[in-house]
Structures are given as structure tokens and as C-alpha cells.
PDB file of N, CA and C in Angstrom:
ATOM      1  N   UNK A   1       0.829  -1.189   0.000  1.00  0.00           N
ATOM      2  CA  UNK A   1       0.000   0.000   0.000  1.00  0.00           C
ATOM      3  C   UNK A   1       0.867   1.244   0.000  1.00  0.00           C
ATOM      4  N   UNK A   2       0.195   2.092  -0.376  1.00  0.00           N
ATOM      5  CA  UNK A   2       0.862   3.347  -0.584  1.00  0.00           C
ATOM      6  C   UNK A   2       0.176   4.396   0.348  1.00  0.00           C
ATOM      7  N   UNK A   3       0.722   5.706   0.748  1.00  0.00           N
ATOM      8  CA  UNK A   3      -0.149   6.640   1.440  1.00  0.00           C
ATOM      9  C   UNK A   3       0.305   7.445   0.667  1.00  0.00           C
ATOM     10  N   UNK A   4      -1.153   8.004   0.429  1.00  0.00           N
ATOM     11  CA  UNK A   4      -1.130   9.966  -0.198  1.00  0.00           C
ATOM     12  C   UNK A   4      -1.515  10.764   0.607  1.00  0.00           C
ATOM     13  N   UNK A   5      -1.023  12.006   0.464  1.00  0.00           N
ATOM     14  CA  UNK A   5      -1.544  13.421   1.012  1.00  0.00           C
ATOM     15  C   UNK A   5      -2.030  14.262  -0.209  1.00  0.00           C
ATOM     16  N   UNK A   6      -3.523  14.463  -0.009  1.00  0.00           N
ATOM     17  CA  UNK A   6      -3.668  15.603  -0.794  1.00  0.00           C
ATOM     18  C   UNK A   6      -4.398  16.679  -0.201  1.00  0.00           C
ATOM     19  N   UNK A   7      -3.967  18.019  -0.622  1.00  0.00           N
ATOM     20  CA  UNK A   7      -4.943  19.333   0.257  1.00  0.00           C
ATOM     21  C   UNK A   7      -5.470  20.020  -1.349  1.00  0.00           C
ATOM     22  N   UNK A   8      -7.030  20.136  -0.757  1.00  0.00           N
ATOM     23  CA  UNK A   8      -7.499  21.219  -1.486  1.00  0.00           C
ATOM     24  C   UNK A   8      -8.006  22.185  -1.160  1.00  0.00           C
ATOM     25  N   UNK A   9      -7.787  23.294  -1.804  1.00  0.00           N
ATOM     26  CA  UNK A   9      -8.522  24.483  -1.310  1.00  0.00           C
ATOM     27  C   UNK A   9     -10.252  24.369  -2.152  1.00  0.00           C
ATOM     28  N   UNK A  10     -11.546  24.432  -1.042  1.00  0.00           N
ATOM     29  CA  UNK A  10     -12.917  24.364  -1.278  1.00  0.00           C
ATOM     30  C   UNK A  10     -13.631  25.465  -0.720  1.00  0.00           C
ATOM     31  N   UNK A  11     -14.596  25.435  -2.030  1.00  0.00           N
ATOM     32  CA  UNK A  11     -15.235  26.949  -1.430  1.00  0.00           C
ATOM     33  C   UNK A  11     -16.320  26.278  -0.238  1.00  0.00           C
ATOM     34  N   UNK A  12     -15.999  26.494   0.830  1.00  0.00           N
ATOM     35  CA  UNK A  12     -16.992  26.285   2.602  1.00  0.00           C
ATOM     36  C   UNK A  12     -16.906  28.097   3.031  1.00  0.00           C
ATOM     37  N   UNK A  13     -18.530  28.231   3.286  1.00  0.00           N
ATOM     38  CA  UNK A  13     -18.891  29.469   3.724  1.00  0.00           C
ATOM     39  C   UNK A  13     -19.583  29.289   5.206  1.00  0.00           C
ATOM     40  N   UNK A  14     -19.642  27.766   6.126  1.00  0.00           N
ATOM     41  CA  UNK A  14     -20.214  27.449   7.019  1.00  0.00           C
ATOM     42  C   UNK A  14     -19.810  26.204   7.562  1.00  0.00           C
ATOM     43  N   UNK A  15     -20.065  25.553   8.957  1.00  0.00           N
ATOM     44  CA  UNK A  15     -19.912  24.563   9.279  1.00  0.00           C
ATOM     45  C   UNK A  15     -20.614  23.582   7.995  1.00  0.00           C
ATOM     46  N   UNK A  16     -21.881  23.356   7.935  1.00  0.00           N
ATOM     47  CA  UNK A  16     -22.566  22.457   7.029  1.00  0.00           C
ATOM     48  C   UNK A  16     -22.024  22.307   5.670  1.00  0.00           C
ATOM     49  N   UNK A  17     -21.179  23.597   5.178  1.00  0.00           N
ATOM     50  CA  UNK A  17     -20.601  23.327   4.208  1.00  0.00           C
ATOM     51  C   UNK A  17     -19.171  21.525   4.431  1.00  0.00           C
ATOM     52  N   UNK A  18     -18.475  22.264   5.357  1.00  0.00           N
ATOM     53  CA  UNK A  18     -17.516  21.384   5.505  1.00  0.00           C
ATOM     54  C   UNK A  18     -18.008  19.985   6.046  1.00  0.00           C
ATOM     55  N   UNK A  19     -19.004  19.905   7.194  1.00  0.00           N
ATOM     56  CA  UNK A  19     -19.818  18.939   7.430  1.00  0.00           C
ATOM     57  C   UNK A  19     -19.731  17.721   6.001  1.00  0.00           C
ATOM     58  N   UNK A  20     -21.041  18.740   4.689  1.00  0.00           N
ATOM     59  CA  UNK A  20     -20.851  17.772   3.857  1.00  0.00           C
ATOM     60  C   UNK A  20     -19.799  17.056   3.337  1.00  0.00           C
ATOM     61  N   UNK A  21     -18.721  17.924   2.749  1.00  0.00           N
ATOM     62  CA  UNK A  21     -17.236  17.572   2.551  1.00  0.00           C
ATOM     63  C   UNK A  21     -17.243  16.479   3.232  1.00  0.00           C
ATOM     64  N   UNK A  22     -16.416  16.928   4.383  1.00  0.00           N
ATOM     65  CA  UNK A  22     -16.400  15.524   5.083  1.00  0.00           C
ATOM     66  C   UNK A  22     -17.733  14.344   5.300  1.00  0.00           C
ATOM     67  N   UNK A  23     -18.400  14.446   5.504  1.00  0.00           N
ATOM     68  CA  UNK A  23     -19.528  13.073   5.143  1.00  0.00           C
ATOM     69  C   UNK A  23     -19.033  12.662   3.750  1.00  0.00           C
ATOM     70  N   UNK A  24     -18.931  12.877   2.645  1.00  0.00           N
ATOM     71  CA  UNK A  24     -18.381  12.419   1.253  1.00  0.00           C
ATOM     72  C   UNK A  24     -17.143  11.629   1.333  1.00  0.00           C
ATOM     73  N   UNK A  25     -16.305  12.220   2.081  1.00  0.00           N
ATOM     74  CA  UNK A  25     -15.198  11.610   2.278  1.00  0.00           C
ATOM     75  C   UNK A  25     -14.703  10.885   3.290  1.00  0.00           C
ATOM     76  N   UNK A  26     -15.638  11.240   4.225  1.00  0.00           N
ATOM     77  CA  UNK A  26     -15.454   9.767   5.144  1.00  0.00           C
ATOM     78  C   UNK A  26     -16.212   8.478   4.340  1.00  0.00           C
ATOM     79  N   UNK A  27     -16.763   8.428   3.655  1.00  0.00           N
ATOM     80  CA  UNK A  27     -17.754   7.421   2.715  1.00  0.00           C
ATOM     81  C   UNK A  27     -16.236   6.332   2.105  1.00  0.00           C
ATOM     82  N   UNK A  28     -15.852   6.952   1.683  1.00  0.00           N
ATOM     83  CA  UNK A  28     -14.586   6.754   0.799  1.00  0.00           C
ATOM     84  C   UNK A  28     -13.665   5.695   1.078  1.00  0.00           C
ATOM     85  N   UNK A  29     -13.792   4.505   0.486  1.00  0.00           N
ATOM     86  CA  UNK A  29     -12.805   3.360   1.076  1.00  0.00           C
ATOM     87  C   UNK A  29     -11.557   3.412   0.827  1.00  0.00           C
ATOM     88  N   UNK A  30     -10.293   3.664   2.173  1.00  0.00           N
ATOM     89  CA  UNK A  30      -9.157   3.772   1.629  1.00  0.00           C
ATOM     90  C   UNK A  30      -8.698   5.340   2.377  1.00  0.00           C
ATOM     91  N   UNK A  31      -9.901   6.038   2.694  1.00  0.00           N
ATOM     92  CA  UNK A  31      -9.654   7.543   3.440  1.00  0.00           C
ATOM     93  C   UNK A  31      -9.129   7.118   5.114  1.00  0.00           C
ATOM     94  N   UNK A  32      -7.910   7.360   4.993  1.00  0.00           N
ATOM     95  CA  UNK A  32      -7.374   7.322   6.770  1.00  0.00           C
ATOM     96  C   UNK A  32      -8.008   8.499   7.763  1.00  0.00           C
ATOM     97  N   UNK A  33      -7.766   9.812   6.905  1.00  0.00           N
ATOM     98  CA  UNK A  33      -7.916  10.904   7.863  1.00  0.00           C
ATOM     99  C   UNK A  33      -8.342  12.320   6.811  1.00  0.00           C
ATOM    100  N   UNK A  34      -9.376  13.064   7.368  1.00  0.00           N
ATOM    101  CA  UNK A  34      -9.976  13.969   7.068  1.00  0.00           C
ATOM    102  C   UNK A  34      -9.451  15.503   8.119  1.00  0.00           C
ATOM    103  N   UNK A  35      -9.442  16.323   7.273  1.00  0.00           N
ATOM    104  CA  UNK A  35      -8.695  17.632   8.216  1.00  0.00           C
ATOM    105  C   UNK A  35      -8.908  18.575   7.606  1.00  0.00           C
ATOM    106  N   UNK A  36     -10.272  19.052   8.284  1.00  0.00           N
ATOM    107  CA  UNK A  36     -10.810  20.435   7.530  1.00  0.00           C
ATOM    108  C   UNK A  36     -10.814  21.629   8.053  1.00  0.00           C
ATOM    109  N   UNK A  37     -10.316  22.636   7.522  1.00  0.00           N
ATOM    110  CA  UNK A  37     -10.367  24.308   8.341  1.00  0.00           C
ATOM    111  C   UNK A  37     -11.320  25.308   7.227  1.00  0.00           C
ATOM    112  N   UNK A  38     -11.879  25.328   8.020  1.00  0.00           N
ATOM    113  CA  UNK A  38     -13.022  26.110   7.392  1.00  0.00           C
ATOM    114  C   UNK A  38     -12.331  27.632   7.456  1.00  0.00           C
ATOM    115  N   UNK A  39     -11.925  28.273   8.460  1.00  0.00           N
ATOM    116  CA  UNK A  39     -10.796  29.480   7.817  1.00  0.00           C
ATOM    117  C   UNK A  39     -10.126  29.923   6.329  1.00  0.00           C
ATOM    118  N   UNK A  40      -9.391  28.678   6.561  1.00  0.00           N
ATOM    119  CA  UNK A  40      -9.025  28.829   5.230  1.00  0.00           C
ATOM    120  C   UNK A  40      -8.864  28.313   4.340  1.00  0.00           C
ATOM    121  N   UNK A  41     -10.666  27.641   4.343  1.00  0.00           N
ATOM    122  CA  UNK A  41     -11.428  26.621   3.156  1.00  0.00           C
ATOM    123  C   UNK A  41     -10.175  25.260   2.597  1.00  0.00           C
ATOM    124  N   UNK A  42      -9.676  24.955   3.691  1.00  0.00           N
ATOM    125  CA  UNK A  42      -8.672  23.617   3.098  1.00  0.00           C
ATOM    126  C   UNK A  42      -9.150  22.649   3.856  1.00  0.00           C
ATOM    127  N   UNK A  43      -8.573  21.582   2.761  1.00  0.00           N
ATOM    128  CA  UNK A  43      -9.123  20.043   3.114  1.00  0.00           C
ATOM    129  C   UNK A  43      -7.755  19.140   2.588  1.00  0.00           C
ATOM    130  N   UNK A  44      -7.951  18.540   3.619  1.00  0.00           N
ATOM    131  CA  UNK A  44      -6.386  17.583   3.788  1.00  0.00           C
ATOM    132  C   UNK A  44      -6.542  16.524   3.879  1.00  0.00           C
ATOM    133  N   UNK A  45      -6.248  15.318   3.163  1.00  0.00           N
ATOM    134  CA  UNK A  45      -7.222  13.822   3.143  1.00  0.00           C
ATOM    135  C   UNK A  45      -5.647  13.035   2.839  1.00  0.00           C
ATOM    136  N   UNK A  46      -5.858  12.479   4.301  1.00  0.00           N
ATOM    137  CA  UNK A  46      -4.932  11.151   3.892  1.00  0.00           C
ATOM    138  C   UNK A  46      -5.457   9.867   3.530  1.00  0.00           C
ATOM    139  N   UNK A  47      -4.994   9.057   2.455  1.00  0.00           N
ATOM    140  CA  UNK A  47      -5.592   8.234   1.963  1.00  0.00           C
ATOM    141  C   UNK A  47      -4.241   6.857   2.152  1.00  0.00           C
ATOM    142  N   UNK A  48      -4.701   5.775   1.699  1.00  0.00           N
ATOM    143  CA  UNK A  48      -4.236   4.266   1.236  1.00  0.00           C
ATOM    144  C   UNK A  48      -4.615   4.204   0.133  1.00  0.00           C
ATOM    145  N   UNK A  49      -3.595   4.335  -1.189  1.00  0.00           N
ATOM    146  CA  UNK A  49      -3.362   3.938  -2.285  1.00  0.00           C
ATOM    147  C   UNK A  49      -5.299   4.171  -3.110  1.00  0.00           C
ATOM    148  N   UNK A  50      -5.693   5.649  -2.759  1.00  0.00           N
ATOM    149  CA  UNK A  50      -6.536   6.036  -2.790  1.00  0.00           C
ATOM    150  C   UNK A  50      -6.045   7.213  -4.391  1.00  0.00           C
ATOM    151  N   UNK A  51      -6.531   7.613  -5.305  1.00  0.00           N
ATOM    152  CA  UNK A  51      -6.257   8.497  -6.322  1.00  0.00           C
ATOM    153  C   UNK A  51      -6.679   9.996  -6.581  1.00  0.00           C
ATOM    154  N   UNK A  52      -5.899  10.966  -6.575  1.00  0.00           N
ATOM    155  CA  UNK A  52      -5.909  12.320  -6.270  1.00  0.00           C
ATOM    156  C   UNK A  52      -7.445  12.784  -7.204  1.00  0.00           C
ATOM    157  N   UNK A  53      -7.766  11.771  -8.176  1.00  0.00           N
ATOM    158  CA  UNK A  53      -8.279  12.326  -9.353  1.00  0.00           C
ATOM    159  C   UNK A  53     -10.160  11.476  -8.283  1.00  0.00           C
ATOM    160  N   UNK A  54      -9.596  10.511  -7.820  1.00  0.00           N
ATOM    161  CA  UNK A  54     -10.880  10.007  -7.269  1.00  0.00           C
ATOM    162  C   UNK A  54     -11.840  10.709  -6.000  1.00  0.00           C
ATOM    163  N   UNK A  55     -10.194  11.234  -5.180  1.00  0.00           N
ATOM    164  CA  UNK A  55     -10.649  12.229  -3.713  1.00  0.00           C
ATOM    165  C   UNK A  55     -11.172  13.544  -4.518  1.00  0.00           C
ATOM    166  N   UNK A  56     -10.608  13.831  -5.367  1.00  0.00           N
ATOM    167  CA  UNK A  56     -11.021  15.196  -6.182  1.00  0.00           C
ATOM    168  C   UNK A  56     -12.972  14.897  -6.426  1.00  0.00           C
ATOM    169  N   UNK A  57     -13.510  13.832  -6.877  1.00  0.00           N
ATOM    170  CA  UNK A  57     -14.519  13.857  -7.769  1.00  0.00           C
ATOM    171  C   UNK A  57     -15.610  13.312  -6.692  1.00  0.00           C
ATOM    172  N   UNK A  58     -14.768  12.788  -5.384  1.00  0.00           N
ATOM    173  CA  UNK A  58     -15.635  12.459  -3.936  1.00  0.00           C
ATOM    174  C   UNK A  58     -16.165  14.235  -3.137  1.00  0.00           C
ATOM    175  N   UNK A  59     -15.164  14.819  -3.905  1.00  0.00           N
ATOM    176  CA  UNK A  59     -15.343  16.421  -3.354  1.00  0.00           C
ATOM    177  C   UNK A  59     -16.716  16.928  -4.031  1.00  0.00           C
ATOM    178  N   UNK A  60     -16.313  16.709  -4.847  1.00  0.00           N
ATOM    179  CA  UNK A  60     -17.185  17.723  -5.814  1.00  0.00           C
ATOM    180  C   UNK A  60     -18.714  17.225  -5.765  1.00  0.00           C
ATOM    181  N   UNK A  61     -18.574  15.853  -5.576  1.00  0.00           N
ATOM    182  CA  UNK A  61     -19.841  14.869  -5.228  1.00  0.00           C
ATOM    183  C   UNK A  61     -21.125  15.947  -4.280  1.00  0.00           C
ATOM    184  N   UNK A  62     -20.261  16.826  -3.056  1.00  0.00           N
ATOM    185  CA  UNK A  62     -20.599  17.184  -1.675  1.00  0.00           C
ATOM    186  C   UNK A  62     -21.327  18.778  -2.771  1.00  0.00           C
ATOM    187  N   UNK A  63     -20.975  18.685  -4.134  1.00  0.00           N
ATOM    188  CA  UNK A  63     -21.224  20.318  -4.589  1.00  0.00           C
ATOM    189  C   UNK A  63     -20.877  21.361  -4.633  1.00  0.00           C
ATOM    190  N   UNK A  64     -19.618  21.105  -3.815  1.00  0.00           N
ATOM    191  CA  UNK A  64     -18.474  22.159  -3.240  1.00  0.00           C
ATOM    192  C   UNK A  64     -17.449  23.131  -4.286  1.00  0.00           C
ATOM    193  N   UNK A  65     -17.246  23.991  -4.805  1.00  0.00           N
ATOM    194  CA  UNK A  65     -16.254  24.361  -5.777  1.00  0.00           C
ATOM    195  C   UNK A  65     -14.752  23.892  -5.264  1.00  0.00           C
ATOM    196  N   UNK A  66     -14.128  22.966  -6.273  1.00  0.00           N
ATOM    197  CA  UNK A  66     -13.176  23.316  -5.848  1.00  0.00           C
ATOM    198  C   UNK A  66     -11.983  23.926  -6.748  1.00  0.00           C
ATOM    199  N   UNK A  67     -11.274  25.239  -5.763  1.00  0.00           N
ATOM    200  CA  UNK A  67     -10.758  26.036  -7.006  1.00  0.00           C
ATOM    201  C   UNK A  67      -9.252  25.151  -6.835  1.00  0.00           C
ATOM    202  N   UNK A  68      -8.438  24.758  -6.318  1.00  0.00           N
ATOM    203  CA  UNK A  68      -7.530  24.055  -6.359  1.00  0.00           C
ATOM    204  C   UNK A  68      -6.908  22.909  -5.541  1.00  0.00           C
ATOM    205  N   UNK A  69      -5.611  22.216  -6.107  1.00  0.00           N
ATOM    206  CA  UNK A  69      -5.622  20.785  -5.361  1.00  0.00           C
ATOM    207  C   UNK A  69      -4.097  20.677  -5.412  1.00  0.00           C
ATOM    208  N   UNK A  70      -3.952  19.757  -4.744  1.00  0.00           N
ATOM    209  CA  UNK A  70      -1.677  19.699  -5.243  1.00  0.00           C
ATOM    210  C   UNK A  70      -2.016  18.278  -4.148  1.00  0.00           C
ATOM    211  N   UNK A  71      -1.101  17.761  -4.683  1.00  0.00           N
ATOM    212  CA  UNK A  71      -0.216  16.330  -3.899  1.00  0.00           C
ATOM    213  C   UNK A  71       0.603  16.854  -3.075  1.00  0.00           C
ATOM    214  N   UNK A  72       0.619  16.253  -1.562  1.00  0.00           N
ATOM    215  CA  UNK A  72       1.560  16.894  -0.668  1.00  0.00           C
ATOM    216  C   UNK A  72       2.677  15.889  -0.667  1.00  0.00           C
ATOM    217  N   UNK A  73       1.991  14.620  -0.351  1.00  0.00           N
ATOM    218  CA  UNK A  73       2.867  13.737  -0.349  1.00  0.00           C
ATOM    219  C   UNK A  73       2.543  12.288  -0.914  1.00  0.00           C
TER     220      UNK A  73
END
């Protein structure tokens, strides 16, 4: 197995925003850890051999904009 880090920046204007986020991505088989700051609309998802392109489209699932993404690790 492999571990990824990916952070994206999502447009969240409220708790319920990020709420959903995370409900989407806790769904997600393979998601270790969820880490959301609603400050400054980032979302940090550690995964198991999970795909940047798959956590990306589990996001968007929630309706959320997201304006950007990068591989941390």
C-alpha cells in the first residue's frame, strides 16, 4: 500500500458546508484521515493507495467548488 496526502482548497462558507465535505469523504474506502479548516477553506485527506483524481470527484460529489488541489505527499 501506498499513502497519499492531498490538500485542497474548497469553497466552505459554514460549518454544514464542511460537514458535507467531510460526510463524502469519510464514505470513501481507503480515506485514513480527514482535516478540515473552514478558515481557510482547506481540506487535507490522507488516503491508502486512494487516487488524487478520485478524492477530487468524492469532493465535488458534496457540490463544493473546488478552485484548487496539489499532492503533498
Amino acid at each position: 500500500m501506498t499513502a497519499h496526502e492531498y490538500q485542497f482548497n474548497v469553497a466552505m462558507s459554514c460549518s454544514g458546508c464542511s460537514g458535507a465535505v467531510n460526510r463524502v469523504l469519510s464514505k470513501l474506502d481507503g480515506v485514513s484521515d480527514v482535516k478540515i479548516t473552514l478558515e481557510d477553506q482547506k481540506v487535507v485527506v490522507k488516503t491508502e493507495d486512494v487516487s488524487y483524481d478520485t478524492v477530487l470527484a468524492q469532493i465535488k460529489k458534496s457540490g463544493k467548488a473546488v478552485r484548487s488541489g496539489e499532492v503533498i505527499a
